[in-house]
Structure formats: C-alpha cells, structure tokens
C-alpha atoms as a PDB file:
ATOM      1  CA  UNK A   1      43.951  29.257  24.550  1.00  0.00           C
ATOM      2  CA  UNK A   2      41.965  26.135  23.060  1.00  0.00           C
ATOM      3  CA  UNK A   3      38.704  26.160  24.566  1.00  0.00           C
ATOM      4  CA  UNK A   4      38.500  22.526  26.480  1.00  0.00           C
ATOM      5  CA  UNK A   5      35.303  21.665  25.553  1.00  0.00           C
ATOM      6  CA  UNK A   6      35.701  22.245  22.575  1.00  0.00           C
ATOM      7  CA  UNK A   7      36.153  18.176  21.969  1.00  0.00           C
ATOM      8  CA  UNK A   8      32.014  17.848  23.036  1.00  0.00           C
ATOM      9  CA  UNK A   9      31.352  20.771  19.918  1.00  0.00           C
ATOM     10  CA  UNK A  10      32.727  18.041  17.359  1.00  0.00           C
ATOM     11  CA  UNK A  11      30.473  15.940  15.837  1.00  0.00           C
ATOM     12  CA  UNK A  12      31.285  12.421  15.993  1.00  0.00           C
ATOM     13  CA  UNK A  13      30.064  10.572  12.376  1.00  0.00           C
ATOM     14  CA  UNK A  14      30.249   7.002  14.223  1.00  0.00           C
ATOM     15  CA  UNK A  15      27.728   8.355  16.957  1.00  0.00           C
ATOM     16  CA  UNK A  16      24.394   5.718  17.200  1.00  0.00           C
ATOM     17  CA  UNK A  17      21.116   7.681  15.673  1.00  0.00           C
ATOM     18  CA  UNK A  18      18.289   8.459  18.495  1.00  0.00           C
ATOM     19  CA  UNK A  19      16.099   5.144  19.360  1.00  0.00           C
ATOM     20  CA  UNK A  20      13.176   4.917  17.882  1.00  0.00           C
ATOM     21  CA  UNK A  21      13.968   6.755  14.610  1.00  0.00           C
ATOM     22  CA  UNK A  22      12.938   5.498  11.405  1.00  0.00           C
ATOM     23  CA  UNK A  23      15.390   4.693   8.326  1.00  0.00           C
ATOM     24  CA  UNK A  24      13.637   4.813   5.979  1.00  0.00           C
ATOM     25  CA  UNK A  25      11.196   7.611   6.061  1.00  0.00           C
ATOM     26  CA  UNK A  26       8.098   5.381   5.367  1.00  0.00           C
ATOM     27  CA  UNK A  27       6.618   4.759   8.889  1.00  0.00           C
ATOM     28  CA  UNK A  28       3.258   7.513   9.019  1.00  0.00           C
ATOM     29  CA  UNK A  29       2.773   6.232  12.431  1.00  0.00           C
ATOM     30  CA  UNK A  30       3.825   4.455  15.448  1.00  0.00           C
ATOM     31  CA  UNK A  31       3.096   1.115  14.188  1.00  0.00           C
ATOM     32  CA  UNK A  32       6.482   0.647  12.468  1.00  0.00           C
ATOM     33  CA  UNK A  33       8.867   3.689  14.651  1.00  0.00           C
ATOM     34  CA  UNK A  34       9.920   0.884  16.762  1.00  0.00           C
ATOM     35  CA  UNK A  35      12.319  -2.172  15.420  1.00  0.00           C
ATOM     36  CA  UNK A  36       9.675  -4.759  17.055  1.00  0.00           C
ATOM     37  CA  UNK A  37       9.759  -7.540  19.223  1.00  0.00           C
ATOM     38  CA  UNK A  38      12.962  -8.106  20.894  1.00  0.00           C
ATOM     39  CA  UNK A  39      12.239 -10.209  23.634  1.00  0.00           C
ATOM     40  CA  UNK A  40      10.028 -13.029  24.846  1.00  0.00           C
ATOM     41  CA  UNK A  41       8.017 -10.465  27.064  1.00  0.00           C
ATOM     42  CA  UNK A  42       7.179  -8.017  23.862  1.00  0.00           C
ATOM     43  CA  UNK A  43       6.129 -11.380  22.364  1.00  0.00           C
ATOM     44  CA  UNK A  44       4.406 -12.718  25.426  1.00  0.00           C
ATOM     45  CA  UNK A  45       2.291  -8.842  25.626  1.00  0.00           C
ATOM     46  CA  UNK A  46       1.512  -8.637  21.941  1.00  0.00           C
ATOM     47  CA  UNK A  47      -0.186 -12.418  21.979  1.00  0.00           C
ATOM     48  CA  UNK A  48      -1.761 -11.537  25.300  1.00  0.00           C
ATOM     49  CA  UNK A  49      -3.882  -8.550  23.639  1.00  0.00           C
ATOM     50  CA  UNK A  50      -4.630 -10.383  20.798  1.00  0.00           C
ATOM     51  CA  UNK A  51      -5.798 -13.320  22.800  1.00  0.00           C
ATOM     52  CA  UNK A  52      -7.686 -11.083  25.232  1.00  0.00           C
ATOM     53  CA  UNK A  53      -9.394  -9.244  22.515  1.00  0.00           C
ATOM     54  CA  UNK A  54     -10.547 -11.893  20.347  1.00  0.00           C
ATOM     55  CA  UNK A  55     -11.703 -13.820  23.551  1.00  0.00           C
ATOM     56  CA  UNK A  56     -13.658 -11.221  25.219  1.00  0.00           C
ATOM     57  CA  UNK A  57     -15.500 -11.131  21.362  1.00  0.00           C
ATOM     58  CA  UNK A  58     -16.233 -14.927  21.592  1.00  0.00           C
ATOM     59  CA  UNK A  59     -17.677 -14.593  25.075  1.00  0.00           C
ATOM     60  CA  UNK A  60     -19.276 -11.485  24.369  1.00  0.00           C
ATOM     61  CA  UNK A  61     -21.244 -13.188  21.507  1.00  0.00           C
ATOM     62  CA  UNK A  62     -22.178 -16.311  23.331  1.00  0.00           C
ATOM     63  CA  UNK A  63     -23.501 -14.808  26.484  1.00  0.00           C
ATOM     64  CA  UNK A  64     -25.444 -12.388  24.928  1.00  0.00           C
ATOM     65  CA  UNK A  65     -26.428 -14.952  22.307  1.00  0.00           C
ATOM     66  CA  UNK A  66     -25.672 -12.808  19.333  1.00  0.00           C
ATOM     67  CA  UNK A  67     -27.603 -13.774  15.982  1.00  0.00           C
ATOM     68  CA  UNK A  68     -24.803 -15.631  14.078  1.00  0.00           C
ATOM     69  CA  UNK A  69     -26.396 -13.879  11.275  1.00  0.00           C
ATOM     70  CA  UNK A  70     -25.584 -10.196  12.918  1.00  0.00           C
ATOM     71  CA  UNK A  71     -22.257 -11.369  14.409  1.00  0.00           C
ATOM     72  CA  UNK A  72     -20.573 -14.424  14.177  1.00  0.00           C
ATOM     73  CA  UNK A  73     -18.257 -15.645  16.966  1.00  0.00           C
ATOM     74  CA  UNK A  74     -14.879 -15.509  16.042  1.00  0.00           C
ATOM     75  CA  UNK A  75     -14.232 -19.119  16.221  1.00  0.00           C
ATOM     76  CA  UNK A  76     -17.208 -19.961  13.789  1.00  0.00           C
ATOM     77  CA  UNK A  77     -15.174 -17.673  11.227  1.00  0.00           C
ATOM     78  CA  UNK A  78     -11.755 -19.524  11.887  1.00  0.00           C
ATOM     79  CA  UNK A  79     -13.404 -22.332  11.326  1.00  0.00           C
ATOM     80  CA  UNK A  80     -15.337 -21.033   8.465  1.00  0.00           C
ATOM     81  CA  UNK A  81     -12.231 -19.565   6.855  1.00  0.00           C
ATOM     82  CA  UNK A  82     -10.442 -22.971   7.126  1.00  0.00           C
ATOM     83  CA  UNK A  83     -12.762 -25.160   5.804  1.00  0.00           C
ATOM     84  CA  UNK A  84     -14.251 -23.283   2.953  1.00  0.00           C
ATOM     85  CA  UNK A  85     -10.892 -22.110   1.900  1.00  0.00           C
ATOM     86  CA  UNK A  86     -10.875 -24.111  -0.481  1.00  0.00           C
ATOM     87  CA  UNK A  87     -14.359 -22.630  -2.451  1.00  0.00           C
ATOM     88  CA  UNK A  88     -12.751 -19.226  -1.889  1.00  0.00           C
ATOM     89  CA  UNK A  89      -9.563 -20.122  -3.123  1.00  0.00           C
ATOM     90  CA  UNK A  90     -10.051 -19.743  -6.848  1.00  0.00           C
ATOM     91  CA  UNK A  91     -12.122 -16.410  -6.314  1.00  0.00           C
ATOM     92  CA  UNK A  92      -8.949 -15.104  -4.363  1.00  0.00           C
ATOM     93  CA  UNK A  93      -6.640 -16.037  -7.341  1.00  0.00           C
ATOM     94  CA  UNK A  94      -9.165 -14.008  -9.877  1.00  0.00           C
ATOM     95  CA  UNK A  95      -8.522 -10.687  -7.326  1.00  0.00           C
ATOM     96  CA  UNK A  96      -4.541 -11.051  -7.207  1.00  0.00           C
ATOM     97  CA  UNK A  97      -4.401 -11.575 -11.049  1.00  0.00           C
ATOM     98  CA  UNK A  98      -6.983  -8.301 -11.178  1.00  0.00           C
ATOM     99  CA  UNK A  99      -4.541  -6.494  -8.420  1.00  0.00           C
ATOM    100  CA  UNK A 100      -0.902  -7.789 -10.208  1.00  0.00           C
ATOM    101  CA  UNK A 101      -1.661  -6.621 -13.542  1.00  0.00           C
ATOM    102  CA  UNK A 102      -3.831  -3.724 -12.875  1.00  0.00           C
ATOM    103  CA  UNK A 103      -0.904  -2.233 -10.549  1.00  0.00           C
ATOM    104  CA  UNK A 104       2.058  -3.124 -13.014  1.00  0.00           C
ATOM    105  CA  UNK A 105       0.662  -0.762 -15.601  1.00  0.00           C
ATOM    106  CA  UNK A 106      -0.926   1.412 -13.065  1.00  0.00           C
ATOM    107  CA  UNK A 107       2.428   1.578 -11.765  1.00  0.00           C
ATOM    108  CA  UNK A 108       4.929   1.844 -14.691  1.00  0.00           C
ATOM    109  CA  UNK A 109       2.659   4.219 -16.449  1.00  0.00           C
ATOM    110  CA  UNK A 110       2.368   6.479 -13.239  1.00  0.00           C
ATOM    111  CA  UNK A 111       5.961   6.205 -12.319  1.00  0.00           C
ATOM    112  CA  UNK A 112       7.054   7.218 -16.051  1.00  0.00           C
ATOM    113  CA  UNK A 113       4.506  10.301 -16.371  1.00  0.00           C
ATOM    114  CA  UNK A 114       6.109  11.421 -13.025  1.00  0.00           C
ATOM    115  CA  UNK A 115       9.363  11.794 -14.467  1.00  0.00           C
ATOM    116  CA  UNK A 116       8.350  12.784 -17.594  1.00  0.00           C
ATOM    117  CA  UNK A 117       6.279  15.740 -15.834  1.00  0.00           C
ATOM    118  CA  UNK A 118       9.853  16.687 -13.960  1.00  0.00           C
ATOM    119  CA  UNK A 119      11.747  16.789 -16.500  1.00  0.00           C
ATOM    120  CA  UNK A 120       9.453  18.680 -19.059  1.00  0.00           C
ATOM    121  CA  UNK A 121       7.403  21.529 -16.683  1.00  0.00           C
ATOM    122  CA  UNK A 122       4.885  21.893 -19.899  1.00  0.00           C
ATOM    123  CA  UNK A 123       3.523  18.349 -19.794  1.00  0.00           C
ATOM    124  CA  UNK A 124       2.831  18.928 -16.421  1.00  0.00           C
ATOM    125  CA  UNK A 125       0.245  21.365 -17.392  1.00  0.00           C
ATOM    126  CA  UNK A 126      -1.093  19.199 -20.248  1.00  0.00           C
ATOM    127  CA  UNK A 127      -1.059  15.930 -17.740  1.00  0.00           C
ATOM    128  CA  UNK A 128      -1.702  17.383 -14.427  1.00  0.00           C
ATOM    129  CA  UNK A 129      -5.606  18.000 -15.301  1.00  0.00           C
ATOM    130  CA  UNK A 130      -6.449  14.929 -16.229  1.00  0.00           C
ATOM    131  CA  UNK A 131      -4.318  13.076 -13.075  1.00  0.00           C
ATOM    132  CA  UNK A 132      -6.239  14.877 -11.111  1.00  0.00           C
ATOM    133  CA  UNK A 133      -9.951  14.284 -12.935  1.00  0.00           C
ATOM    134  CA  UNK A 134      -8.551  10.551 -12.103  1.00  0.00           C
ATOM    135  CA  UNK A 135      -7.417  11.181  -8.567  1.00  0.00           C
ATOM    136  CA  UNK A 136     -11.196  12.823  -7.350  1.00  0.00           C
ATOM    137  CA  UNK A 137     -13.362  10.130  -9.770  1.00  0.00           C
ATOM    138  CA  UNK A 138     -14.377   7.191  -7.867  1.00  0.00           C
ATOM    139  CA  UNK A 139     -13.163   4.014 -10.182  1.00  0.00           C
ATOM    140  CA  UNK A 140     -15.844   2.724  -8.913  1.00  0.00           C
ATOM    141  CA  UNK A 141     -18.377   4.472 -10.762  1.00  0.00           C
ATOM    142  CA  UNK A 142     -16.814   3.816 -14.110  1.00  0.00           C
ATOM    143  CA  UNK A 143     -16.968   0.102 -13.621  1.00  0.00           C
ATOM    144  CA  UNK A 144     -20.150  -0.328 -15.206  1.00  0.00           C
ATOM    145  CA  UNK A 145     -18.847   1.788 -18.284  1.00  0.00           C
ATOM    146  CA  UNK A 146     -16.340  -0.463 -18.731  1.00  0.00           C
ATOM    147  CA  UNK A 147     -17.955  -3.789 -18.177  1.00  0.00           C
ATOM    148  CA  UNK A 148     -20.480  -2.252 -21.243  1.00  0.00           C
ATOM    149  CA  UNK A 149     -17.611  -1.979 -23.355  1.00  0.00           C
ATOM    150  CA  UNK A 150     -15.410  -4.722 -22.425  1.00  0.00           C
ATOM    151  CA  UNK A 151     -17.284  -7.430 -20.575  1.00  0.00           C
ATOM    152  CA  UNK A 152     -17.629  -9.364 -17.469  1.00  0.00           C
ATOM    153  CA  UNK A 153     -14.412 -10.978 -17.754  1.00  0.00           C
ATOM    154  CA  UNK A 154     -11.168  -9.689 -16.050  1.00  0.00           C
ATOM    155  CA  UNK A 155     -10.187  -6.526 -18.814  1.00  0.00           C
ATOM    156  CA  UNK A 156     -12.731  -4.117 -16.981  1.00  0.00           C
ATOM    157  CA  UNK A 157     -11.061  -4.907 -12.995  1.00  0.00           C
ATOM    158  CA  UNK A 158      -7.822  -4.845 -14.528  1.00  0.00           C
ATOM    159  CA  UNK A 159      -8.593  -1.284 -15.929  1.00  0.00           C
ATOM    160  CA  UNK A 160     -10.087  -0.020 -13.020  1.00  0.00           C
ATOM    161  CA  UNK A 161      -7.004  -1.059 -10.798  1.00  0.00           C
ATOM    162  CA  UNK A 162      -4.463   0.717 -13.252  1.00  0.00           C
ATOM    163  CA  UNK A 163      -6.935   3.902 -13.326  1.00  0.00           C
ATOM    164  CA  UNK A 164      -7.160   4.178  -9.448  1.00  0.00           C
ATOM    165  CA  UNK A 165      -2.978   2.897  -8.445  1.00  0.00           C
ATOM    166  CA  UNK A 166      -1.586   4.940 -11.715  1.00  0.00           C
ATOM    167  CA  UNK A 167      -2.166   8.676 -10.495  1.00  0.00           C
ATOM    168  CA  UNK A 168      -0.975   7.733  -6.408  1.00  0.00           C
ATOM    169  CA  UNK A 169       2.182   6.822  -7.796  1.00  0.00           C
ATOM    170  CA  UNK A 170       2.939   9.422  -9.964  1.00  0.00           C
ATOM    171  CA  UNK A 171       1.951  12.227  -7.284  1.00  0.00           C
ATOM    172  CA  UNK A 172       3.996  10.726  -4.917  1.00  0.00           C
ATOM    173  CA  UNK A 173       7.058  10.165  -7.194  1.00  0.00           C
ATOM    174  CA  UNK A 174       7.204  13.582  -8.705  1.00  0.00           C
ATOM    175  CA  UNK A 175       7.068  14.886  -5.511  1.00  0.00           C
ATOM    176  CA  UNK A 176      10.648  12.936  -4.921  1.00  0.00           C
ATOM    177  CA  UNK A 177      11.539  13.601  -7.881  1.00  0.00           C
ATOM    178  CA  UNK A 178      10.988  17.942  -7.126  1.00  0.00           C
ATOM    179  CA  UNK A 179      13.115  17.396  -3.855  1.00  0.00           C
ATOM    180  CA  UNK A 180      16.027  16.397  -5.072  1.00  0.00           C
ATOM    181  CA  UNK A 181      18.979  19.053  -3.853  1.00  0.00           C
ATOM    182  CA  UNK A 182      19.483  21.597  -6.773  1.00  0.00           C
ATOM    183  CA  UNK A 183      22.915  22.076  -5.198  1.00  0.00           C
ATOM    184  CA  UNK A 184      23.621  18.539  -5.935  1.00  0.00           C
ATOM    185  CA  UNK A 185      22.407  18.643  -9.993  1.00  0.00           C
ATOM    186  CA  UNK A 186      24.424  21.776 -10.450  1.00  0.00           C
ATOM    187  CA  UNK A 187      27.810  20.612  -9.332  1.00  0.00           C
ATOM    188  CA  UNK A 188      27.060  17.276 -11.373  1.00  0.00           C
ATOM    189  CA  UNK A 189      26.413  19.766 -14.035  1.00  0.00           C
ATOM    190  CA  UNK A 190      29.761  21.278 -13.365  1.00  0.00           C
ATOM    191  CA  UNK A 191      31.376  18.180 -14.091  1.00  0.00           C
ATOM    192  CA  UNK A 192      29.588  17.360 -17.378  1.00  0.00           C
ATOM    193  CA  UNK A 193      26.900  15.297 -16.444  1.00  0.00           C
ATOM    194  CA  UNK A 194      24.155  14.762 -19.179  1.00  0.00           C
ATOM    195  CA  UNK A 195      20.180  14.851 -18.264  1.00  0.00           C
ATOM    196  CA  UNK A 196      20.145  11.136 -17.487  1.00  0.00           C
ATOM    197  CA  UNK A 197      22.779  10.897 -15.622  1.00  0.00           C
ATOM    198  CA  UNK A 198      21.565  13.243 -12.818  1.00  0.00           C
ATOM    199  CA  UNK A 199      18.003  11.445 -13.138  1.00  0.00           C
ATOM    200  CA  UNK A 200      19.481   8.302 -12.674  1.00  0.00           C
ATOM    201  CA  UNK A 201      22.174   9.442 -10.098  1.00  0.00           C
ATOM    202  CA  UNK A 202      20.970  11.472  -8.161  1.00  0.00           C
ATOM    203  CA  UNK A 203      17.162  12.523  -9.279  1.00  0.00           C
ATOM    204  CA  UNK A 204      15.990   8.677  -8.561  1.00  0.00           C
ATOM    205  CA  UNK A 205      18.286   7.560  -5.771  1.00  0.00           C
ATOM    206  CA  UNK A 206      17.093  10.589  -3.643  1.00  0.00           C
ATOM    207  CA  UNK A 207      12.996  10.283  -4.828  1.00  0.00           C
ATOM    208  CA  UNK A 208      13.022   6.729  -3.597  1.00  0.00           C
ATOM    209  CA  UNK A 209      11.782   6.810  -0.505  1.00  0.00           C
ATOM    210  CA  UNK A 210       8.534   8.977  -1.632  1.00  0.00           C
ATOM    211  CA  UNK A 211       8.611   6.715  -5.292  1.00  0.00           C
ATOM    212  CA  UNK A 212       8.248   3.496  -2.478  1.00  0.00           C
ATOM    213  CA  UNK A 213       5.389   4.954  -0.371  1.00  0.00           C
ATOM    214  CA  UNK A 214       3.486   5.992  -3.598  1.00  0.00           C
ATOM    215  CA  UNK A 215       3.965   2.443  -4.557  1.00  0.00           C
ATOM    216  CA  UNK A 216       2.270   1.236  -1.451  1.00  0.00           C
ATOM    217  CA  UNK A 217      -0.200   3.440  -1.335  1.00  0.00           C
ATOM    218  CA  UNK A 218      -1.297   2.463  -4.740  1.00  0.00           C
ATOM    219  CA  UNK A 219      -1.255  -1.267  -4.379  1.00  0.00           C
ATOM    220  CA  UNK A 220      -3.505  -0.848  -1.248  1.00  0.00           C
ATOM    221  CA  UNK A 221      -5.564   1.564  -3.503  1.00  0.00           C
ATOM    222  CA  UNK A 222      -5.645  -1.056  -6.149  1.00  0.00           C
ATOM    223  CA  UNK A 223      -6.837  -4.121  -3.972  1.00  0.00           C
ATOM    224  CA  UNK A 224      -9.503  -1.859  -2.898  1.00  0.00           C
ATOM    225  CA  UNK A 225     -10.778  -1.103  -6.499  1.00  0.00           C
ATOM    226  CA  UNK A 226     -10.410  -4.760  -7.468  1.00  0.00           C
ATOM    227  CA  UNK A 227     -12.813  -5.802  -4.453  1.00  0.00           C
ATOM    228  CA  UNK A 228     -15.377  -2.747  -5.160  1.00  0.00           C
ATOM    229  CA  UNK A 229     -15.427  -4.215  -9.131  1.00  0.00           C
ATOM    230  CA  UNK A 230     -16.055  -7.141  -8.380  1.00  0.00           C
ATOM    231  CA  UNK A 231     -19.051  -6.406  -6.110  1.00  0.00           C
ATOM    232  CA  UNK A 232     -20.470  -4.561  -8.845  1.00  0.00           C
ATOM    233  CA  UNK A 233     -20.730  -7.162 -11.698  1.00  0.00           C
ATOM    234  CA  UNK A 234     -19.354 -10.386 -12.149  1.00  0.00           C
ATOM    235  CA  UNK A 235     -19.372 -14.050 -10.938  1.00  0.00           C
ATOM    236  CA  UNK A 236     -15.880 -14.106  -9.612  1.00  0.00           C
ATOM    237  CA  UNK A 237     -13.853 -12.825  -7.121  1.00  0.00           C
ATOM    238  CA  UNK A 238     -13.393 -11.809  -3.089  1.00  0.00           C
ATOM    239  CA  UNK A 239     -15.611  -8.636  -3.901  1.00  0.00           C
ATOM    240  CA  UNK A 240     -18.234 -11.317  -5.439  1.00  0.00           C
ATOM    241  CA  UNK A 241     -18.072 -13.366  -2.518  1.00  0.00           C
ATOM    242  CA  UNK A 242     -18.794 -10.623  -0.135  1.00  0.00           C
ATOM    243  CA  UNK A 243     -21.871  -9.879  -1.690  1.00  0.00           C
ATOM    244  CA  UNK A 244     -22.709 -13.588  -2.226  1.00  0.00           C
ATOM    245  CA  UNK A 245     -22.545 -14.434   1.063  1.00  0.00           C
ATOM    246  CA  UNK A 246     -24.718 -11.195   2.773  1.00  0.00           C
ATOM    247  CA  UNK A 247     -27.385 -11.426   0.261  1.00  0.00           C
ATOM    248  CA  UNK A 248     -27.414 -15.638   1.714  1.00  0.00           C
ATOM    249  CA  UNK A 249     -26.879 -14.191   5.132  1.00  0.00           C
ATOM    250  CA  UNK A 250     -23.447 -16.933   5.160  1.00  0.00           C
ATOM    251  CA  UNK A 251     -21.841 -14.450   7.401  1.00  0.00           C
ATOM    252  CA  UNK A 252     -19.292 -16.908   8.850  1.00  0.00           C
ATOM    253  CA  UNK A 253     -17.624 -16.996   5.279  1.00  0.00           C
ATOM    254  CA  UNK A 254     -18.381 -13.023   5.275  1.00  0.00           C
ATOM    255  CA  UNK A 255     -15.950 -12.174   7.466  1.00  0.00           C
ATOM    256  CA  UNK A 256     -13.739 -15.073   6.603  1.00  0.00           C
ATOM    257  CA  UNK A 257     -13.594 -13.391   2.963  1.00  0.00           C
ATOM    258  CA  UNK A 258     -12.943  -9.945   4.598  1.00  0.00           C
ATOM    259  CA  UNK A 259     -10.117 -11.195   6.963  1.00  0.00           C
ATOM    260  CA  UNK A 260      -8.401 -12.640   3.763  1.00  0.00           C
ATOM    261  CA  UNK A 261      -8.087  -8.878   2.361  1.00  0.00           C
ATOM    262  CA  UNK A 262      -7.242  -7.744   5.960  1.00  0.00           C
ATOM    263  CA  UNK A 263      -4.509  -9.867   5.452  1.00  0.00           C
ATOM    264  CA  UNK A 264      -3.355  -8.667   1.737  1.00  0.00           C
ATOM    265  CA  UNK A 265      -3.582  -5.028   3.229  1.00  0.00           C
ATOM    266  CA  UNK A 266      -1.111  -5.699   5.526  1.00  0.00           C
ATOM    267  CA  UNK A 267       1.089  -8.152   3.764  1.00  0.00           C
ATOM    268  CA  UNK A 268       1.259  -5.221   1.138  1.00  0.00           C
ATOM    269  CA  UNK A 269       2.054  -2.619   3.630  1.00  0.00           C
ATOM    270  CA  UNK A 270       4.594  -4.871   5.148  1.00  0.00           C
ATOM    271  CA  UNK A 271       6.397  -5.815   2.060  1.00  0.00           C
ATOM    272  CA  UNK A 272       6.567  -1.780   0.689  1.00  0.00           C
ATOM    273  CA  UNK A 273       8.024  -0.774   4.289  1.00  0.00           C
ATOM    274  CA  UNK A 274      10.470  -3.516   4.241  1.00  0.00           C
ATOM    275  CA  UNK A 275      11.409  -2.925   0.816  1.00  0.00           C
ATOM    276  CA  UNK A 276      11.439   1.299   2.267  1.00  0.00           C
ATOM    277  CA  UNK A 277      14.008  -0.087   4.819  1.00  0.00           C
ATOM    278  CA  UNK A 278      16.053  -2.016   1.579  1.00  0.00           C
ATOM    279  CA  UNK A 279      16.264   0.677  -0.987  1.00  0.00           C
ATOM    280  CA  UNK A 280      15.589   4.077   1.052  1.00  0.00           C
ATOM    281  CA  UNK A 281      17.518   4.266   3.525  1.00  0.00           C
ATOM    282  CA  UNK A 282      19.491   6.637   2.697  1.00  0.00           C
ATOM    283  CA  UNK A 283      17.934   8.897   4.851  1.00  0.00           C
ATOM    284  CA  UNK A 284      19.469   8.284   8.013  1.00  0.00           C
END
C-alpha cells in the first residue's frame, strides 16, 4: 500500500526559500538579512529615526549650549560640509587615488598568492609567515619608514594600503578556495579535467562568495590605512584634514571630513554586498 502522505515527504525544487534568508552569504548581520524597504511605511519609519535622532542632537546641543568647539550641532556641520566642500574636495580625490591603487595591487597580489597557496601546500608554509607578520603589524607604524625612503608624496599611502588590503584578501579567498567539494574535483577529474579547469570551474565559482567578502573587508581596511597615513605626514588628504582642523579647533569641518569617510565605508560595503548578491549567489 502507498503510504498517502507520502506526496508531503517529496521535496518540491520550485518551493520559495524561508523569508529573510540571505543569497548571497555576505550579510554578518541583520543590517542586510532583510530585502529593505518595501513600502511607504518602512520608508516613512526609517526617515522618522533618522530625523528624531539627529534632532534630539541639535536640541540637545543648543539647550545645553554645548561649546561648538566640543560638539558642534549637527546643522553647523551640514552646513559646514556643504560649503567648504569645495576646499575638501581635492584632499578627498588624493585619499581615493591612495585607496584605488593601493587596493588594486593589494588586491590582485592577495587574491593570486591565495590560489597559488591552494594549489601548491609548500608555498603556503614559505608565504603563510610572512601574511601573517603583515596581518598583526599595524601599517600604521611603518608609515614613517616608508615616507624616509620614498617621500611625502603619494608612493608611501599607496604602499601602506596594498600592505594592510593584500593579506585580508588572500585569507579570505583561500579559505573559498579550501571549501570547494572534493567530491566535485574528483568526478571532474574522472572526466579528464586538467588543474585549471577545476580552478576555474569549479575551485573559483564556489570561493566567490568568501573571495567577495575578503574584497570588502580589505577595501574598508584600506580606506582606513589611507586616512591613518595621511594623519601621520603629509599636506594632503582627508586624514590631513582631520588633524588640520582639531589642532585649529575647526570642528564643524571635523566632523564634516569624518562624515565624508562614513560615507565611503558604507558606499564600499554597499557596493561589495550588492556585487555578493550579483556573482555569489549561488548559494541559495
């Protein structure tokens, strides 16, 4: 006799995934598990909080009468941050140039070691050492080493960007890269598939979600390095103006300057998580 509900044991493939999950594996937290905004009320709430928050700051300020050299009101640095853009405009073009070119070879470099280190186990141990002397160093503290040798101009930043994005993208892509399905390489095997054919098959398509978040974690560890190098020497850049304008006590364009890299942060977590959703989503 057929057991009758045995039609609610069968998995249906066209079934909807649980709400709430996440495609592309990239999401650490609940700020991106949801697919945002969908009506004029999530719109209405989200504005409300910010609106509430930032208000309850101005008034908080005023009626207290908060030094504007402790604490400026927030409309003193909207206004600050519009019209002074345009002296920290060119200072904000030195840091992206610093961050663009410091995180392609920081990058590329990182992202080829990683699959060099998969593919040969004994470069690992040669490599691995000196990732790691990288990963625990603060760039920071080599930033004067390399302004001796190099200069005030951009070489030393751009160094220090590569040094500090390089080794969080290779960790995170030779992890990928180490859990790709072995049952998967040997029946490619089976069929006659060379080394970079299952690297670029199978090795790569599956490592991609890890290869993306080690790319984002490394840009944001790269903007970070570019703004700490440029508070310690130099006459140009966001990390510049931040010390500029505490050492004036100009704290209106302070915290103008350090919304600006708010603002990169989360541009460069938004663009890595949408690109996560693109390219890796293979997942679900």
């Amino acid at each position: 006799m057929v057991d009758k509900h045995l039609g609610d044991k069968i998995p249906e493939f066209g079934a909807k995934k649980p709400a709430g999950g996440n495609s592309s594996g990239l999401a650490p937290s609940g700020l991106t598990s949801g697919p945002g905004a969908r009506s004029f009320w999530e719109i209405f709430a989200i504005i409300m909080v910010a609106v509430v928050i930032i208000g309850s700051a101005e008034a908080y300020i005023r009626f207290f009468e908060v030094p504007q050299y402790v604490m400026p009101p927030p409309s003193s640095i909207a206004y600050a941050l519009v019209a002074d853009f345009d002296l920290i405009a060119p200072h904000l073009g030195f840091t992206l140039i610093e961050l663009f070119v410091g995180y392609a070879f920081g990058a590329s470099i990182g992202l080829m070691l990683a699959a060099v280190i998969t593919q040969f186990p004994f470069a690992e141990k040669i490599i691995a050492p000196y990732v790691l002397m990288l990963v625990t160093t603060p760039m920071l503290a080599l930033v004067p080493l390399l302004i001796l040798r190099f200069g005030f101009g951009l070489e030393p930043r751009i160094i220090a960007v590569a040094l500090a994005s390089g080794p969080m993208v290779m960790i995170n892509s030779a992890t990928g890269f180490r859990r790709t399905d072995l049952a998967k390489i040997a029946l490619a095997r089976s069929f006659g598939a060379t080394t970079f054919q299952i690297f670029t098959k199978i090795r790569f398509p599956m490592a991609m979600p890890m290869i993306v978040v080690g790319l984002m974690i490394g840009a944001i560890f790269g903007l970070l390095t570019a703004v700490g190098a440029e508070m310690v020497g130099g006459g140009f850049g966001l990390g510049n103006r931040l010390t500029t304008y505490s050492a004036t006590l100009q704290m209106p364009r302070f915290f103008a300057v350090i919304l600006i890299l708010s603002t990169l942060g989360i541009l460069i977590y938004v663009t890595f998580y949408l690109i996560g959703k693109k390219w890796a989503s293979w997942e679900s």
